[in-house]
Protein backbone atom coordinates (compact mmCIF):
# COMPACT_ATOMS: atom_id res chain seq x y z
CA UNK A 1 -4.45 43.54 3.30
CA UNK A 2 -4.24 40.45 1.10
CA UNK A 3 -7.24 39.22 -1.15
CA UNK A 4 -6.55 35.70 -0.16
CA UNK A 5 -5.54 34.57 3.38
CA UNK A 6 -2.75 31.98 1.18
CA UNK A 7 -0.83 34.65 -0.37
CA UNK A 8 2.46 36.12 0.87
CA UNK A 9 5.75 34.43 1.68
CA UNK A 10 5.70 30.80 1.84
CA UNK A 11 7.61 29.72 5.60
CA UNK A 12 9.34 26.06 5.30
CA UNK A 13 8.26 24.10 8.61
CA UNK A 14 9.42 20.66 8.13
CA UNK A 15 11.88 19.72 4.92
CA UNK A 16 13.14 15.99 4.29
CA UNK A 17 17.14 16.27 4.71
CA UNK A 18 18.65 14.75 1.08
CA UNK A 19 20.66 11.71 2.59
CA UNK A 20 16.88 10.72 4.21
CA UNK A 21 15.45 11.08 1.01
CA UNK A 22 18.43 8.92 -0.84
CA UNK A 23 17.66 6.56 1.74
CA UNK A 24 14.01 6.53 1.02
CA UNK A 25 14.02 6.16 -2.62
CA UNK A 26 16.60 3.32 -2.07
CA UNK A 27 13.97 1.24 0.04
CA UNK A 28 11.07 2.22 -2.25
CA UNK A 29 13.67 0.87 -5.28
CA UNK A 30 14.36 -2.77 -3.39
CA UNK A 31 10.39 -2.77 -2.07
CA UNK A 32 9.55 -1.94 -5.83
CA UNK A 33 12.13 -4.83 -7.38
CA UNK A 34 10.77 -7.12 -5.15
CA UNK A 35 7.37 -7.08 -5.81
CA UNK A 36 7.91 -7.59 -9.53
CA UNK A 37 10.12 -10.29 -8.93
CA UNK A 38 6.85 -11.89 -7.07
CA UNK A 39 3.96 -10.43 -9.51
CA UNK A 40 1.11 -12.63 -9.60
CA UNK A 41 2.70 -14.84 -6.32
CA UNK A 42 0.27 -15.25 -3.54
CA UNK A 43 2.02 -13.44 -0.64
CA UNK A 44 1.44 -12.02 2.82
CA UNK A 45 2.12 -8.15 3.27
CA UNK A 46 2.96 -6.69 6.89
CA UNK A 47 3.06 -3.06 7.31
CA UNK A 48 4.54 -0.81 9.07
CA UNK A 49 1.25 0.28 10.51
CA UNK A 50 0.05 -3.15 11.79
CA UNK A 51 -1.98 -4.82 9.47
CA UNK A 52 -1.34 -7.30 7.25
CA UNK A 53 -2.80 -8.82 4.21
CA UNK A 54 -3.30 -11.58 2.02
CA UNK A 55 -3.46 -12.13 -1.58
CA UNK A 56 -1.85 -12.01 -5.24
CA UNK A 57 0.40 -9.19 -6.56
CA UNK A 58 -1.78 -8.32 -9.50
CA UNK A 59 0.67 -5.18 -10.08
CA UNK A 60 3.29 -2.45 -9.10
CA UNK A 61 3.90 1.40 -10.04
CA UNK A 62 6.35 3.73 -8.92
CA UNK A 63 4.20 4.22 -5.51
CA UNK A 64 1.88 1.28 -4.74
CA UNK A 65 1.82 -2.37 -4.93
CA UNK A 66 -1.64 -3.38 -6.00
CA UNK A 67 -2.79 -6.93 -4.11
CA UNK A 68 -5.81 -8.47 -5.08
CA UNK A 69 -7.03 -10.17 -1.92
CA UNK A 70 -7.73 -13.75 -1.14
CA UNK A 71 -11.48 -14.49 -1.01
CA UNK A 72 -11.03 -15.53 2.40
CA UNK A 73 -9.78 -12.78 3.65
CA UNK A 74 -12.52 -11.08 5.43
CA UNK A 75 -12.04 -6.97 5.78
CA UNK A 76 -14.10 -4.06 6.96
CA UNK A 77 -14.13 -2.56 3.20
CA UNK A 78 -16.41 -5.26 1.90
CA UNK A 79 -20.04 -3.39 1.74
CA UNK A 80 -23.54 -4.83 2.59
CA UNK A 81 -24.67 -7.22 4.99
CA UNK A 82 -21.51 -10.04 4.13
CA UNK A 83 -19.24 -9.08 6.72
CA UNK A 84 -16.64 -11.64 8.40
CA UNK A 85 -16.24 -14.17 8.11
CA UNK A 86 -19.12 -14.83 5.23
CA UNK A 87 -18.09 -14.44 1.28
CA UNK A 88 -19.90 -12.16 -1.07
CA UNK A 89 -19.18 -13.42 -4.45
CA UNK A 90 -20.14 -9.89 -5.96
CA UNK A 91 -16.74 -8.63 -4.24
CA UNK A 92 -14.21 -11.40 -4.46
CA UNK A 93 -12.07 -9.29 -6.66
CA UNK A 94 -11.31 -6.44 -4.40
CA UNK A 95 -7.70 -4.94 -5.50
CA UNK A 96 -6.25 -3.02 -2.42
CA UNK A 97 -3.29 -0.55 -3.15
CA UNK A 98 -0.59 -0.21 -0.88
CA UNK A 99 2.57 2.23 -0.63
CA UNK A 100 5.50 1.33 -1.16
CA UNK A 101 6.72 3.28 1.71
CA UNK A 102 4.18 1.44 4.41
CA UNK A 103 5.99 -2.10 4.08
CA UNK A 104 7.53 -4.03 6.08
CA UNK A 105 8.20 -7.11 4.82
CA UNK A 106 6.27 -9.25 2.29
CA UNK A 107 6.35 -13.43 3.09
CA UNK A 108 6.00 -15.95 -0.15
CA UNK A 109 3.14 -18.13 0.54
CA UNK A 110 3.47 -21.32 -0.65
């Protein structure tokens, strides 16, 4: 009997086929390229989840586009007792990361 219920032969359930992956990293290239082309532009990010955001591309990595978000813009990760639509000064620079992969299209606001 094993010593660890981990060992033994590794079985592959689920592997990314390579033209899906070319694919991928070809959409995370033009996502990337365009959010360095608008660093430090106020924008509006969609998702592919749903949600959308607003604020100023403070940066971008090889994963995640880091938005800083507009004071305004009232979320359920501020803490304490100034929830929507109120402003806490202590957290009107919240930075929220967001991958590459999750979206959908990013609108110039002007």
């Amino acid at each position: 009997m094993p010593d660890s219920p981990f060992e033994g032969e590794a079985q592959t359930v689920y592997e990314l086929e390579t033209r899906d992956a070319e694919a991928f990293n070809r959409c995370k290239d033009r996502i990337h390229s365009i959010c360095t082309e608008y660093l430090h532009r106020p924008v509006r990010v969609y998702t592919v989840h749903g949600h959308s955001y607003e604020g100023t591309i403070v940066n971008v990595d090889d994963h995640y586009v880091y938005l800083q978000l507009s004071p305004e813009h009232g979320r359920a990760l501020l803490p304490g007792p100034y929830a929507y639509p109120f402003y806490n000064p202590y957290y009107s620079n919240v930075i929220l990361p967001l991958v590459l992969f999750d979206l959908l299209a990013i609108s110039l606001l002007v």
